[in-house]
PDB file of N, CA and C in Angstrom:
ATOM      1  N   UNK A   1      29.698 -29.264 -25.218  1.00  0.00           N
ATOM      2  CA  UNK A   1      28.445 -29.909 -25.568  1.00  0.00           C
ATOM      3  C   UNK A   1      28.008 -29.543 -26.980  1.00  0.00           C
ATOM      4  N   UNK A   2      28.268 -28.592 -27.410  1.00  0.00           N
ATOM      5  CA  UNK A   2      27.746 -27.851 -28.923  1.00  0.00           C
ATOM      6  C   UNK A   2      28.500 -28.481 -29.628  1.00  0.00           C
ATOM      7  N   UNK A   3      29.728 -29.182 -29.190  1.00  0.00           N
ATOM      8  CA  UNK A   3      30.374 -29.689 -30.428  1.00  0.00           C
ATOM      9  C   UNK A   3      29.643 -31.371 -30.347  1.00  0.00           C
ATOM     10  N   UNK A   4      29.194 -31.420 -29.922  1.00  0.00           N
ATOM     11  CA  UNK A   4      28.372 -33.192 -30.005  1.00  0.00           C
ATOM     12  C   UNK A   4      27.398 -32.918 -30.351  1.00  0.00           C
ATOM     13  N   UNK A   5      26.778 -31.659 -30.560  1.00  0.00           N
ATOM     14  CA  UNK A   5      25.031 -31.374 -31.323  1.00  0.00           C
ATOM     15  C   UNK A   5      25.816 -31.157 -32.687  1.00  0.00           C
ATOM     16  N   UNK A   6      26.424 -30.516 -32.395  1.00  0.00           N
ATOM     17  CA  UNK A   6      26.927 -30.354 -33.971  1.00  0.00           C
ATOM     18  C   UNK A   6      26.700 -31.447 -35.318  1.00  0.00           C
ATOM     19  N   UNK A   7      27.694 -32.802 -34.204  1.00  0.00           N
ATOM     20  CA  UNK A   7      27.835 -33.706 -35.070  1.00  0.00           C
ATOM     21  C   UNK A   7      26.769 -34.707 -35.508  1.00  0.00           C
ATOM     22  N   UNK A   8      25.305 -34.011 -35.408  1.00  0.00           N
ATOM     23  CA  UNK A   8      24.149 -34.595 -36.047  1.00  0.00           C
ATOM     24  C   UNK A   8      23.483 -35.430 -34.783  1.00  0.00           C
ATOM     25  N   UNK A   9      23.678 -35.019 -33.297  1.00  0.00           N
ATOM     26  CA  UNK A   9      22.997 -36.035 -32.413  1.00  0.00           C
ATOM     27  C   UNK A   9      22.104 -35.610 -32.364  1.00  0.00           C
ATOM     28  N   UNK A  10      20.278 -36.266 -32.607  1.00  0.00           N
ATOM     29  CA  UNK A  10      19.456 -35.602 -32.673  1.00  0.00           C
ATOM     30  C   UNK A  10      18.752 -35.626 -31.261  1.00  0.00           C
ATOM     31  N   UNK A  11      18.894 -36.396 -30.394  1.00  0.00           N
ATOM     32  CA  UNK A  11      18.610 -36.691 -29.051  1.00  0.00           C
ATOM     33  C   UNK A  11      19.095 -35.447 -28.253  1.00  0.00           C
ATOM     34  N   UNK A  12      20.563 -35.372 -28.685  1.00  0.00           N
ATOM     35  CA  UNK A  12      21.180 -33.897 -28.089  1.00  0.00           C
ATOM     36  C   UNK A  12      20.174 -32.690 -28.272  1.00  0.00           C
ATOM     37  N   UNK A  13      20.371 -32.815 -29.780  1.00  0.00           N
ATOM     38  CA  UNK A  13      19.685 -31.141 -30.223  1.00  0.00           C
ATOM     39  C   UNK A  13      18.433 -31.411 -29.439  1.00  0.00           C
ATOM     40  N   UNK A  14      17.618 -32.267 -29.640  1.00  0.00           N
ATOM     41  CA  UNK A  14      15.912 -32.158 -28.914  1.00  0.00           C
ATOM     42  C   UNK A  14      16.399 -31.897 -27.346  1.00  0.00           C
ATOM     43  N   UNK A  15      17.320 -32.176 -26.748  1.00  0.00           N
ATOM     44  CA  UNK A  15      17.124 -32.031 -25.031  1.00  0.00           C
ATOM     45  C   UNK A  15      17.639 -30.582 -25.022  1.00  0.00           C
ATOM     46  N   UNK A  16      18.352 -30.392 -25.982  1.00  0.00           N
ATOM     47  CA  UNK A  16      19.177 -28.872 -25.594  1.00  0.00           C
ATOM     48  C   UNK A  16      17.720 -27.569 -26.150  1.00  0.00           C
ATOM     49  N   UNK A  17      17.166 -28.000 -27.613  1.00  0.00           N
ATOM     50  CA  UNK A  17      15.845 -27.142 -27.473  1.00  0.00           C
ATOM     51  C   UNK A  17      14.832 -27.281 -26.234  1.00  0.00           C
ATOM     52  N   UNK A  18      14.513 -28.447 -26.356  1.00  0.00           N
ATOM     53  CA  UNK A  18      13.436 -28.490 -24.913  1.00  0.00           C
ATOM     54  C   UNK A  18      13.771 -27.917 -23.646  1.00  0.00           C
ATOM     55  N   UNK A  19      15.000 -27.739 -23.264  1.00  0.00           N
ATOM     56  CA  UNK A  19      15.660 -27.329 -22.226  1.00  0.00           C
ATOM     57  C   UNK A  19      15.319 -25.390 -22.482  1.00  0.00           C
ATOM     58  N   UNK A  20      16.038 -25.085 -23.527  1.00  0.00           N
ATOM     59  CA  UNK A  20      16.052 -24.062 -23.833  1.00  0.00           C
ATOM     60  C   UNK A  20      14.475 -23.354 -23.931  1.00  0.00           C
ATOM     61  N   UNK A  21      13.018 -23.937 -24.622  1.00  0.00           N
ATOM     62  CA  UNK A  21      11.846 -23.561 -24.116  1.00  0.00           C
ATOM     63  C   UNK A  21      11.270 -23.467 -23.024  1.00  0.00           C
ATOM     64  N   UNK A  22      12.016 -24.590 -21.979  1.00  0.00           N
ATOM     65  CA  UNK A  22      11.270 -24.841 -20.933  1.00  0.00           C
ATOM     66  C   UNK A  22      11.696 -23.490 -20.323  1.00  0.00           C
ATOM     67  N   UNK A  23      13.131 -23.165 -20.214  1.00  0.00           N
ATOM     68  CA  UNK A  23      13.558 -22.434 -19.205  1.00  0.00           C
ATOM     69  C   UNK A  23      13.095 -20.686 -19.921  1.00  0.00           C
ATOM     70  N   UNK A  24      13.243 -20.633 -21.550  1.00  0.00           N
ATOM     71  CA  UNK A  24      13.236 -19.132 -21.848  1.00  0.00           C
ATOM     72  C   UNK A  24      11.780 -18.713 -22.015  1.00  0.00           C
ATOM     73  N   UNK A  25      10.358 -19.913 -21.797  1.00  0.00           N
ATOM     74  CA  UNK A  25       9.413 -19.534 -21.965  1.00  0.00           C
ATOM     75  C   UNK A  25       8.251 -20.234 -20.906  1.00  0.00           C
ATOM     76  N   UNK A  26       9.350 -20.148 -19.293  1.00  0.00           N
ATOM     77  CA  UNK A  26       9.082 -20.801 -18.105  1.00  0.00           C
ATOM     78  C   UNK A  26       7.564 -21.763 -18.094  1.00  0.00           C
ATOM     79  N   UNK A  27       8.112 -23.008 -18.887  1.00  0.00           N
ATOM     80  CA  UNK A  27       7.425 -24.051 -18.838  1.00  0.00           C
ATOM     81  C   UNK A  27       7.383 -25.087 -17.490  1.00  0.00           C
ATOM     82  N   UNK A  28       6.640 -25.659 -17.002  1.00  0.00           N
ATOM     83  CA  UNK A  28       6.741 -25.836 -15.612  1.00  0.00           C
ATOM     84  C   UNK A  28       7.051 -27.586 -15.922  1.00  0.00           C
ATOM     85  N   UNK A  29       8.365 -27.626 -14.789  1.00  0.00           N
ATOM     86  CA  UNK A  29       8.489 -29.452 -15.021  1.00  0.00           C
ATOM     87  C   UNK A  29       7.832 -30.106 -15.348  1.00  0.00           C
ATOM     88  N   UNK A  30       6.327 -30.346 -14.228  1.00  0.00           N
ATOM     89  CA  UNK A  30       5.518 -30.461 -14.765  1.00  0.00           C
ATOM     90  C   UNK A  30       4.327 -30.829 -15.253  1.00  0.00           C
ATOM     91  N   UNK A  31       4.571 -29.943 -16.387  1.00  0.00           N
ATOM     92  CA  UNK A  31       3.572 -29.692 -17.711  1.00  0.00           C
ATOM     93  C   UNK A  31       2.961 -30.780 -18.135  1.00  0.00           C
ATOM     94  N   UNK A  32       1.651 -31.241 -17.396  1.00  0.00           N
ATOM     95  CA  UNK A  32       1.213 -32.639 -18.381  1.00  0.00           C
ATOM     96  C   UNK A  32       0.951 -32.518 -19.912  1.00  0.00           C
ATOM     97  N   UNK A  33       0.829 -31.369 -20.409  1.00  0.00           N
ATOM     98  CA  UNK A  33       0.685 -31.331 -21.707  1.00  0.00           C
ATOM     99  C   UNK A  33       2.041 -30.907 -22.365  1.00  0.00           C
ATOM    100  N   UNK A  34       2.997 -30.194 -21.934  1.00  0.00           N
ATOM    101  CA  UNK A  34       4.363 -30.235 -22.602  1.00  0.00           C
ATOM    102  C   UNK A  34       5.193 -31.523 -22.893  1.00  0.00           C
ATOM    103  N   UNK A  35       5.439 -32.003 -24.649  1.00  0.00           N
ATOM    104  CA  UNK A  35       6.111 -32.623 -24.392  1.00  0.00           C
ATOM    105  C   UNK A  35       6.615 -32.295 -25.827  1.00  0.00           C
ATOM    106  N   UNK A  36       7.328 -33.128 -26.678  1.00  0.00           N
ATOM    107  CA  UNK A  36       8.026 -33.562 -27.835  1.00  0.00           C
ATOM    108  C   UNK A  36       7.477 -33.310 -28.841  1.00  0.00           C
ATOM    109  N   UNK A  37       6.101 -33.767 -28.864  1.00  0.00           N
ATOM    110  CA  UNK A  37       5.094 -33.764 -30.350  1.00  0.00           C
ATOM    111  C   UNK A  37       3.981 -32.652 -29.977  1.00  0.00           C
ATOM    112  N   UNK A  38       3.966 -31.687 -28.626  1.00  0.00           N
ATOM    113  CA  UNK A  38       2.827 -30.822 -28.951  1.00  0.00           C
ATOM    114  C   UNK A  38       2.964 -29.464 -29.560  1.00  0.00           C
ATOM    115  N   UNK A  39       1.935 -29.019 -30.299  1.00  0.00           N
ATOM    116  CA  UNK A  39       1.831 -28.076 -30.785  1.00  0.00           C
ATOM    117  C   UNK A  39       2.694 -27.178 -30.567  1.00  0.00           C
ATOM    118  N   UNK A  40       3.404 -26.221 -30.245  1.00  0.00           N
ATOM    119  CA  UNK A  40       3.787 -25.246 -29.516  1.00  0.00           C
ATOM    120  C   UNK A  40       3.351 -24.094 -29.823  1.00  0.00           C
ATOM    121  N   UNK A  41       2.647 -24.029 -30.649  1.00  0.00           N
ATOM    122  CA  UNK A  41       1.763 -22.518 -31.227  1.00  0.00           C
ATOM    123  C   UNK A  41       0.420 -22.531 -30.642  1.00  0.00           C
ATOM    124  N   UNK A  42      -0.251 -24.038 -31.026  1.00  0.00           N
ATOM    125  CA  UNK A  42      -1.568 -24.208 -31.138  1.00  0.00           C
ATOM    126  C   UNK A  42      -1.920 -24.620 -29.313  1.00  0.00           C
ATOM    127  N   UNK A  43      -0.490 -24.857 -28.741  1.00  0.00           N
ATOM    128  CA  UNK A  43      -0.920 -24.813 -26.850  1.00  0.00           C
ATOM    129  C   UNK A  43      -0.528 -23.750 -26.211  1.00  0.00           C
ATOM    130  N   UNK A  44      -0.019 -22.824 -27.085  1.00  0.00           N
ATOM    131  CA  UNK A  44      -0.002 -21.976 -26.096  1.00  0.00           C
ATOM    132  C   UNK A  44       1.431 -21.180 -25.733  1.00  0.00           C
ATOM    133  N   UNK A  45       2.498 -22.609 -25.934  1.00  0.00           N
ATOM    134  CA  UNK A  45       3.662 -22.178 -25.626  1.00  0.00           C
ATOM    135  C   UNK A  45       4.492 -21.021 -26.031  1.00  0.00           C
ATOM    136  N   UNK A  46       4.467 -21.050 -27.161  1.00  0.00           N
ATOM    137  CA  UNK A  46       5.596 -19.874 -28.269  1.00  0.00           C
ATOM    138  C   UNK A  46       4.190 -19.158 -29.194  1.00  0.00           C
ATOM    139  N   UNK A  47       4.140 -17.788 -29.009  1.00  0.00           N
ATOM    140  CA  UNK A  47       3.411 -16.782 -29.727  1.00  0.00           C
ATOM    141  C   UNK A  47       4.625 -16.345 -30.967  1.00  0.00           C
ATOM    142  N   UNK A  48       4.377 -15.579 -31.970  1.00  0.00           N
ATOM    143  CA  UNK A  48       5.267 -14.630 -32.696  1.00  0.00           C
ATOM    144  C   UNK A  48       6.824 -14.835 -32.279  1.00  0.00           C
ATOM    145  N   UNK A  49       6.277 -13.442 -31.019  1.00  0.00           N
ATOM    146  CA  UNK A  49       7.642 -13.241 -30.695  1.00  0.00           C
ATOM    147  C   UNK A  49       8.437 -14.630 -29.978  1.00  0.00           C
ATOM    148  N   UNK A  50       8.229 -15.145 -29.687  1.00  0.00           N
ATOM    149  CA  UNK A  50       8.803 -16.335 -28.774  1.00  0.00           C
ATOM    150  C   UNK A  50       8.977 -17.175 -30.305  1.00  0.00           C
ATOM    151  N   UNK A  51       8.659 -16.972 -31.332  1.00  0.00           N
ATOM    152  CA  UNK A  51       9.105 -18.041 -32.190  1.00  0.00           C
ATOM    153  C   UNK A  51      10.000 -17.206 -32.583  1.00  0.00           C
ATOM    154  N   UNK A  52      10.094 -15.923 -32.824  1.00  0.00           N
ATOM    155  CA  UNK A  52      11.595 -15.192 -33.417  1.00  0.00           C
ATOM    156  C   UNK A  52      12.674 -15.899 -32.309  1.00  0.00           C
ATOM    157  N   UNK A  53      12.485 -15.782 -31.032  1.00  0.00           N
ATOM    158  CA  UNK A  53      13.248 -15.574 -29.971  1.00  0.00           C
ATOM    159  C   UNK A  53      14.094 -16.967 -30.099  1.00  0.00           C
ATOM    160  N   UNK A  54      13.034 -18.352 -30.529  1.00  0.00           N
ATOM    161  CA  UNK A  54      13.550 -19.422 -30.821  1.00  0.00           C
ATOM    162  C   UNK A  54      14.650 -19.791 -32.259  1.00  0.00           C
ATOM    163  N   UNK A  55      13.766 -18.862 -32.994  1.00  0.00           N
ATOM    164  CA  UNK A  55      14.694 -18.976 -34.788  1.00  0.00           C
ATOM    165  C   UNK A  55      16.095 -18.809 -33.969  1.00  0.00           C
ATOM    166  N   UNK A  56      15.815 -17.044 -33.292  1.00  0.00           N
ATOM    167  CA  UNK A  56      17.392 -16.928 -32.738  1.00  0.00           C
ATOM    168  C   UNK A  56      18.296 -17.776 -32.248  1.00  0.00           C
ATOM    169  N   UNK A  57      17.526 -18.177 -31.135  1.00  0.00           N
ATOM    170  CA  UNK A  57      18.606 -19.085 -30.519  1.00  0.00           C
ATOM    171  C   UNK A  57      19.155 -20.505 -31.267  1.00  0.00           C
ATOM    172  N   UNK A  58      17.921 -21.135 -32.470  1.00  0.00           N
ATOM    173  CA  UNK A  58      18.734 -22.432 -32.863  1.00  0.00           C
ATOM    174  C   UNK A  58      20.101 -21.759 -33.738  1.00  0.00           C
ATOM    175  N   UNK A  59      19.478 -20.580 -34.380  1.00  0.00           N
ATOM    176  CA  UNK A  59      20.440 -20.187 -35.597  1.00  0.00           C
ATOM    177  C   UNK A  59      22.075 -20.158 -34.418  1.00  0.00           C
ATOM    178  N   UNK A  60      22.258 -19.394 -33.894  1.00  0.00           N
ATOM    179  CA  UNK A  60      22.882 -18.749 -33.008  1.00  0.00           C
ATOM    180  C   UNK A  60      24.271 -20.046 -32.456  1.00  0.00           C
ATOM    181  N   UNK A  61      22.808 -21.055 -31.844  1.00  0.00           N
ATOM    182  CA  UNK A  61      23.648 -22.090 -31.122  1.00  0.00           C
ATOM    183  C   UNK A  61      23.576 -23.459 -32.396  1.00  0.00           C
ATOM    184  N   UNK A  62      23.312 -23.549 -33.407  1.00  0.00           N
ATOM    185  CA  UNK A  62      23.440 -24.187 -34.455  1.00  0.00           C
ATOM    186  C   UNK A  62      24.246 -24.182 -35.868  1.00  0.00           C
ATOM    187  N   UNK A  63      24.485 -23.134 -35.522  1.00  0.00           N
ATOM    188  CA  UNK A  63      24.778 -22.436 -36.976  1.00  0.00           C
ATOM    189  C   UNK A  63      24.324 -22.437 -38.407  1.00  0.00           C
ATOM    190  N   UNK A  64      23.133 -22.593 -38.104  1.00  0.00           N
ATOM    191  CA  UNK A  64      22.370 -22.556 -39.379  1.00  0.00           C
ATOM    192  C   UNK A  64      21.399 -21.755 -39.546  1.00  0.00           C
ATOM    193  N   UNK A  65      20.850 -21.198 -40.473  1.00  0.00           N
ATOM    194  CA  UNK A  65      19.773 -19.838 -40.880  1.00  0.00           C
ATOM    195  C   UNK A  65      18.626 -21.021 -41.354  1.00  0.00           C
ATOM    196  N   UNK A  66      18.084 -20.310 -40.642  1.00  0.00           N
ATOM    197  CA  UNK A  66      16.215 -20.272 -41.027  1.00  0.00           C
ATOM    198  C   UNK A  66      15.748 -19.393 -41.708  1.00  0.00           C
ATOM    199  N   UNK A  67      15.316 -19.493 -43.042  1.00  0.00           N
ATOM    200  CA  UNK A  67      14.730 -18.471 -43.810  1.00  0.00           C
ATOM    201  C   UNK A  67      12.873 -18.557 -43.657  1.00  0.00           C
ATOM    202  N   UNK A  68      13.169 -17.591 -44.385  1.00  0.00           N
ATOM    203  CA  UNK A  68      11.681 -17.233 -43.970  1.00  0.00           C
ATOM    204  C   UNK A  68      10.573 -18.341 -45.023  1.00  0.00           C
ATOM    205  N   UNK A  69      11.389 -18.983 -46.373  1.00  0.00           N
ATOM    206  CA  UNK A  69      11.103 -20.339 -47.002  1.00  0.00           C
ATOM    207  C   UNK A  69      10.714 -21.464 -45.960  1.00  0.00           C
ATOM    208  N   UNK A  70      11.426 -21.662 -45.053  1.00  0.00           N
ATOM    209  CA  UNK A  70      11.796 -22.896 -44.422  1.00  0.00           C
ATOM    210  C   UNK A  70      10.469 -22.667 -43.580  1.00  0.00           C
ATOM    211  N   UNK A  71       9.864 -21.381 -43.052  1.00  0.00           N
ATOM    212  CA  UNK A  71       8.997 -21.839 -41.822  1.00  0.00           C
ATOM    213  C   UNK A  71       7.628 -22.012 -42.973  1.00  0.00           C
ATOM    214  N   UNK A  72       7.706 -21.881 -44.015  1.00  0.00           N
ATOM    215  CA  UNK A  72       6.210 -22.274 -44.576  1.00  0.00           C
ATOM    216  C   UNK A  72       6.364 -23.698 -45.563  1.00  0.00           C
ATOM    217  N   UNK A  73       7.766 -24.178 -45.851  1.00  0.00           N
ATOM    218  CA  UNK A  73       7.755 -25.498 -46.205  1.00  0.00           C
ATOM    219  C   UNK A  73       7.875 -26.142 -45.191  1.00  0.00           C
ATOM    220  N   UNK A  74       8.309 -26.120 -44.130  1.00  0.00           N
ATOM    221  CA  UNK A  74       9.005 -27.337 -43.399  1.00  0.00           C
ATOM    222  C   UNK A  74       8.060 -27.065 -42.079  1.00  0.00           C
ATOM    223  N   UNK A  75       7.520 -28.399 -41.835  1.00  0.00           N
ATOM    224  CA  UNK A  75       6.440 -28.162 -40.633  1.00  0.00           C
ATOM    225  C   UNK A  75       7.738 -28.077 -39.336  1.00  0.00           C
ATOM    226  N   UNK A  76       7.582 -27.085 -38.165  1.00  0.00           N
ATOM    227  CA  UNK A  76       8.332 -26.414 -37.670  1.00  0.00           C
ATOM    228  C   UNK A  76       7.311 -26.207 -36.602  1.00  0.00           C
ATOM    229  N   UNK A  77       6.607 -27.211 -36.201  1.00  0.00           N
ATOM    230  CA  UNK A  77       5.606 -26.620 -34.609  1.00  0.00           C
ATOM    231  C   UNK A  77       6.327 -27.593 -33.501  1.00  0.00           C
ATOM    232  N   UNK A  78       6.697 -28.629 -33.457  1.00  0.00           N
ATOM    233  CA  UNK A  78       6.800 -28.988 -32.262  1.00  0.00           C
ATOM    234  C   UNK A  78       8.680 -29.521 -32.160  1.00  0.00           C
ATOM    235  N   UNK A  79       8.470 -29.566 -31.019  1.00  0.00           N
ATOM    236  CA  UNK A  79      10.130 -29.879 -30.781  1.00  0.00           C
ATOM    237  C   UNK A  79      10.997 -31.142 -31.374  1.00  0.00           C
ATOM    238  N   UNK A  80      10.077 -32.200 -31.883  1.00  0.00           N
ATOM    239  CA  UNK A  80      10.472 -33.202 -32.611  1.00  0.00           C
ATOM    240  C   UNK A  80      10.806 -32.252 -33.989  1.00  0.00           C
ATOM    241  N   UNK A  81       9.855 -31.953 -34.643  1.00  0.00           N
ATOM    242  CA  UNK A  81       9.905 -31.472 -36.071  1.00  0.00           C
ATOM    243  C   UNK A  81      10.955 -30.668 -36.031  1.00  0.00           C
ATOM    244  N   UNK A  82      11.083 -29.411 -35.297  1.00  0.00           N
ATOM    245  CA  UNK A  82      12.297 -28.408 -35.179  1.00  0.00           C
ATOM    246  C   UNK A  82      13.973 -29.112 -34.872  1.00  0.00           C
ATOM    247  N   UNK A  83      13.239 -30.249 -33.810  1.00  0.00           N
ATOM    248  CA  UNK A  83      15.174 -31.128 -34.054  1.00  0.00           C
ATOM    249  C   UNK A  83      15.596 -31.822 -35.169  1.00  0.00           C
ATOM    250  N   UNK A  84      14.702 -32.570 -35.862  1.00  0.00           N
ATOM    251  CA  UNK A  84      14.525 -32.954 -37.199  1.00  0.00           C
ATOM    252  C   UNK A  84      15.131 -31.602 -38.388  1.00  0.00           C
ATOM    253  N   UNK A  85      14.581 -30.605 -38.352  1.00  0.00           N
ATOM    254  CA  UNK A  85      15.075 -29.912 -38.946  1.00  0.00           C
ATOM    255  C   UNK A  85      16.509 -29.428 -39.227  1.00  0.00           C
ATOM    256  N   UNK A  86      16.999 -29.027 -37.402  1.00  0.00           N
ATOM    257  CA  UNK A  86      18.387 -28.581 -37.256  1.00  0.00           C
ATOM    258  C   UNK A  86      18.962 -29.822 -38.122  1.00  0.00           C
ATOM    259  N   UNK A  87      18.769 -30.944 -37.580  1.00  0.00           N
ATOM    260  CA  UNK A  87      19.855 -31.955 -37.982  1.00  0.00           C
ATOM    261  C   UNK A  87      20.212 -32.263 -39.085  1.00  0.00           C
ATOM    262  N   UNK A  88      18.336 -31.834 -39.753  1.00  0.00           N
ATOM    263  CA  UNK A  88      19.111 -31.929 -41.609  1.00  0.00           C
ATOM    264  C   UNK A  88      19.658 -31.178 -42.034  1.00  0.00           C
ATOM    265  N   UNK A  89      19.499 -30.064 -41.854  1.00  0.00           N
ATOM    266  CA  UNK A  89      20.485 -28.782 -42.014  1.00  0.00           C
ATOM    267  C   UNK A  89      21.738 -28.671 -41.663  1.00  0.00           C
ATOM    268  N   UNK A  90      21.942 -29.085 -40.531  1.00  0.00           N
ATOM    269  CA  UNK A  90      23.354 -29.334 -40.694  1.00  0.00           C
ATOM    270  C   UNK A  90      24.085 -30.304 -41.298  1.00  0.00           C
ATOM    271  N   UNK A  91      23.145 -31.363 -41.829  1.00  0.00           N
ATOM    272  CA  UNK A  91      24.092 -32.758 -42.575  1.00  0.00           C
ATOM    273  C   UNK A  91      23.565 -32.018 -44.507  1.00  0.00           C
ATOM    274  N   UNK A  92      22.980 -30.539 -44.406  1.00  0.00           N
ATOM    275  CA  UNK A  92      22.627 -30.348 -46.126  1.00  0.00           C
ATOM    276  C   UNK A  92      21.790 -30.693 -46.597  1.00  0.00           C
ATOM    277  N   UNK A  93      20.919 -31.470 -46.039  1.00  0.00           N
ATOM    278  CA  UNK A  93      19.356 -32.268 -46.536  1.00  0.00           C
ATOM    279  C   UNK A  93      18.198 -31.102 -46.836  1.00  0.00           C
ATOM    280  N   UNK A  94      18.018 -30.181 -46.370  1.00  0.00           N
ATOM    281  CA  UNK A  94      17.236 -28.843 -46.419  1.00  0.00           C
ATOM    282  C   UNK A  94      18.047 -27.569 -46.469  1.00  0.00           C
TER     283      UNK A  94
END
């Protein structure tokens, strides 16, 4: 499966993050307010540490570094914006 996120599917990367919050920061099926475009700081979901915990895992299962540049240029709150991100990063755009 990592090798089809790889190749820039951004549908992939968003189900494989969302998957990955729901389960490492036990979001409940569900969540009428969890979805794609919410906040994830400003509801509640990911504090600090839960956003390190996330850098980790895209870097990890993405292969790409997040610098500490990227989280104050690049809006980086909700799961749309963060798949948006991976994907340019891996095609070199950011």
């Amino acid at each position: 499966m990592i090798g089809a996120l790889m190749a820039g599917d951004l549908n992939g990367v968003l189900s494989e993050i969302d998957g990955f919050v729901r389960k490492a920061f036990e979001v409940a099926p569900d969540d009428p307010d969890f979805g794609n475009d919410v906040h994830l700081f400003d509801y509640g979901y990911l504090d600090s540490f839960g956003a390190q915990r996330l850098i980790e895992h895209i870097e990890s299962t993405y292969k790409i570094k997040i610098s500490d540049d990227d989280l104050v240029k690049y809006p980086l709150n909700t799961l749309n914006e963060i798949s948006r991100f991976v994907i340019d990063r891996q095609a070199g755009v950011r």
